[in-house]
Each structure stands twice: as structure tokens, then as C-alpha cells.
Protein backbone atom coordinates (compact mmCIF):
# COMPACT_ATOMS: atom_id res chain seq x y z
CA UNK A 1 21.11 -14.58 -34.09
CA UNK A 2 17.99 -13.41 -32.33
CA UNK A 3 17.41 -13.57 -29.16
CA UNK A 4 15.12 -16.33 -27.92
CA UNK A 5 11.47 -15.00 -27.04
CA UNK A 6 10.04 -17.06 -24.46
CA UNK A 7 6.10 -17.33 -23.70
CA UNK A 8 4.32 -17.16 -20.62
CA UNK A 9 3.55 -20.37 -19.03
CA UNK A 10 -0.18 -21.46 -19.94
CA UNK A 11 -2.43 -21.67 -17.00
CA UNK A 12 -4.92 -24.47 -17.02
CA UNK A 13 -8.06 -24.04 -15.35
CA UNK A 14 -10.66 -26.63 -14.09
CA UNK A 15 -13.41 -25.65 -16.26
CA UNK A 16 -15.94 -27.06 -13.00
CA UNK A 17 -14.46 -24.45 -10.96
CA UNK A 18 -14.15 -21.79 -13.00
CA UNK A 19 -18.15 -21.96 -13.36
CA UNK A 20 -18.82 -22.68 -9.78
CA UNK A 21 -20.88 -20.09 -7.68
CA UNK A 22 -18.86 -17.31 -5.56
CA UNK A 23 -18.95 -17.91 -1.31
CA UNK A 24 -18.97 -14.61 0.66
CA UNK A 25 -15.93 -14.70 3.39
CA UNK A 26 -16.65 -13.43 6.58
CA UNK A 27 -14.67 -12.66 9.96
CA UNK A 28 -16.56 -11.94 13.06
CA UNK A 29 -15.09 -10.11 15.84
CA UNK A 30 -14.41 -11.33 19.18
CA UNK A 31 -12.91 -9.35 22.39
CA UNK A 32 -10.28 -12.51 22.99
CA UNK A 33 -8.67 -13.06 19.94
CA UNK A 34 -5.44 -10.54 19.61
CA UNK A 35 -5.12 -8.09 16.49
CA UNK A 36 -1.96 -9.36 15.68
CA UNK A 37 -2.91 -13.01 15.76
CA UNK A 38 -5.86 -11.79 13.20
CA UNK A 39 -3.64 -9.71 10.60
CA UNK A 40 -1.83 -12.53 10.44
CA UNK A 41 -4.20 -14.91 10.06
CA UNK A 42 -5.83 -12.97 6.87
CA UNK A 43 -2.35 -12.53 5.18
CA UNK A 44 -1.14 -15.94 5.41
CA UNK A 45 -4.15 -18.21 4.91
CA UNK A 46 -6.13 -15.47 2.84
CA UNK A 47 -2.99 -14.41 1.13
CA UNK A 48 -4.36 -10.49 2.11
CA UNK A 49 -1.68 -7.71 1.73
CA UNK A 50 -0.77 -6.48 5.32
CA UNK A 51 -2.53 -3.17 4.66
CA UNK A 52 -5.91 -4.81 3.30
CA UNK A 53 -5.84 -7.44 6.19
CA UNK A 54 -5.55 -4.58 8.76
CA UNK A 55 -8.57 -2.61 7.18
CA UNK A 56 -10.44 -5.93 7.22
CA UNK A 57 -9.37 -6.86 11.24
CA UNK A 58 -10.33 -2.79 11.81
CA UNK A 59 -13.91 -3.39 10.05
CA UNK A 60 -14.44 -6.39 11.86
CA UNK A 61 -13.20 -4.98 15.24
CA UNK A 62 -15.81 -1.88 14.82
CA UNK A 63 -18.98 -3.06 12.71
CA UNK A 64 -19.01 -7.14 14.53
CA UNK A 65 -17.72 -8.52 10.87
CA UNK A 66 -16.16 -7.74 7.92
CA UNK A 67 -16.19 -9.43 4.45
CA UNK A 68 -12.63 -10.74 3.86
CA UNK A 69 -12.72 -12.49 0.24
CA UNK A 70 -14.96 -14.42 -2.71
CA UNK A 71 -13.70 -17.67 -3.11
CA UNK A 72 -15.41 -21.21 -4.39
CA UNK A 73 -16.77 -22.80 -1.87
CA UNK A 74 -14.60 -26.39 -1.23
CA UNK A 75 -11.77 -23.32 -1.66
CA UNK A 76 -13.58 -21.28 1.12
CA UNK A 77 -14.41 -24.06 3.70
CA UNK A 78 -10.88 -25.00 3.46
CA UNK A 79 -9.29 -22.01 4.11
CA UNK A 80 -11.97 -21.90 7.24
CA UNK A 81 -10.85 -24.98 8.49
CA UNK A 82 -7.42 -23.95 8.54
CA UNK A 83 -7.82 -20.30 10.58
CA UNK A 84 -10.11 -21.93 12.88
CA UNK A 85 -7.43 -24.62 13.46
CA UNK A 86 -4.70 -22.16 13.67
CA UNK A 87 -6.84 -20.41 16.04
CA UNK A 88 -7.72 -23.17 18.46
CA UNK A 89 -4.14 -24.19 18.27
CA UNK A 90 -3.68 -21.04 20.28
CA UNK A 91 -6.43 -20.70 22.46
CA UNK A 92 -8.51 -17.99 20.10
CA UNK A 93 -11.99 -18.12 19.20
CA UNK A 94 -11.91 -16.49 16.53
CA UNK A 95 -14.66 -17.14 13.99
CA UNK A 96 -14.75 -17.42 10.03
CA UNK A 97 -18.44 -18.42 7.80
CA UNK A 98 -19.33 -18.28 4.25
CA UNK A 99 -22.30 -16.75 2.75
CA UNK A 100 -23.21 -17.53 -0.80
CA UNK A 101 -22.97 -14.60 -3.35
CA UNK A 102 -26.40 -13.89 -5.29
């Protein structure tokens, strides 16, 4: 008997999204809100890899803002929303936009 070959799970995609326009990502530094509180921030609501968020926190820290990801834009403003909640939670300005992508 052979053994059973399974296939990858097919993943559907909203064809509406998948044609929607790109939105820019982008973290501007402050002097208030702690490093730490930013790395984390980028890894767990921008699903970053530790190292990546730290070069982005690093970029932002030394050039004023950094570009953090492309997403679609209802997908970008709700990721946003959630930092900047997380952040005023704890008393942190810090301070997320999107730019379109040309």
C-alpha cells in the first residue's frame, strides 16, 4: 500500500485585494517612546522578525522615520490603529502614517 500523499491546503484570495494599490508604512521617531516598547510593537502588530524590527526602530531613531512595511490600505490603517492604541494605552506617543506607493 502506498503511502497517502497529502496536498497543500489551497489558499483563497480576495481577488479585490489582491489588485488593490500598495500603502507605504511609516514610523516616526520620538524622544519619549522607549526602544523596547517600539521593537515590540513592530514584531507583534507588524509581525517583523526581532532583527528587522530593531534595524527599523534604529533607522527611525537616527534618520526621524523609517519605512516599516507595504500593506493594503484598510490592512494598513488597521494595524495603525492598533500601535497607536497600544501606545496610548501606555502613555507613548509614538506615531505610525501611510503613504501610498506610486
Amino acid at each position: 500500500m502506498l503511502p497517502e500523499i497529502k496536498t497543500p491546503p489551497r489558499i483563497q484570495t480576495d481577488k479585490a485585494s489582491a489588485l488593490e494599490p500598495l500603502w507605504r508604512v511609516i514610523i516616526h521617531n520620538d524622544n519619549i517612546t522607549p526602544m523596547d516598547f517600539v521593537i515590540h510593537t513592530l514584531a507583534n502588530i507588524f509581525h517583523l522578525a526581532r532583527l528587522h524590527a530593531l534595524q527599523v526602530m534604529y533607522t527611525a531613531h537616527y534618520n526621524g522615520q523609517a519605512y516599516v512595511q507595504s500593506l493594503p490600505q484598510a490592512e494598513g490603517q488597521r494595524r495603525i490603529g492598533m500601535a497607536h492604541t497600544s501606545a496610548r494605552l501606555n502613555g507613548y506617543p509614538l506615531q505610525f502614517t501611510l503613504e501610498r506607493e506610486d
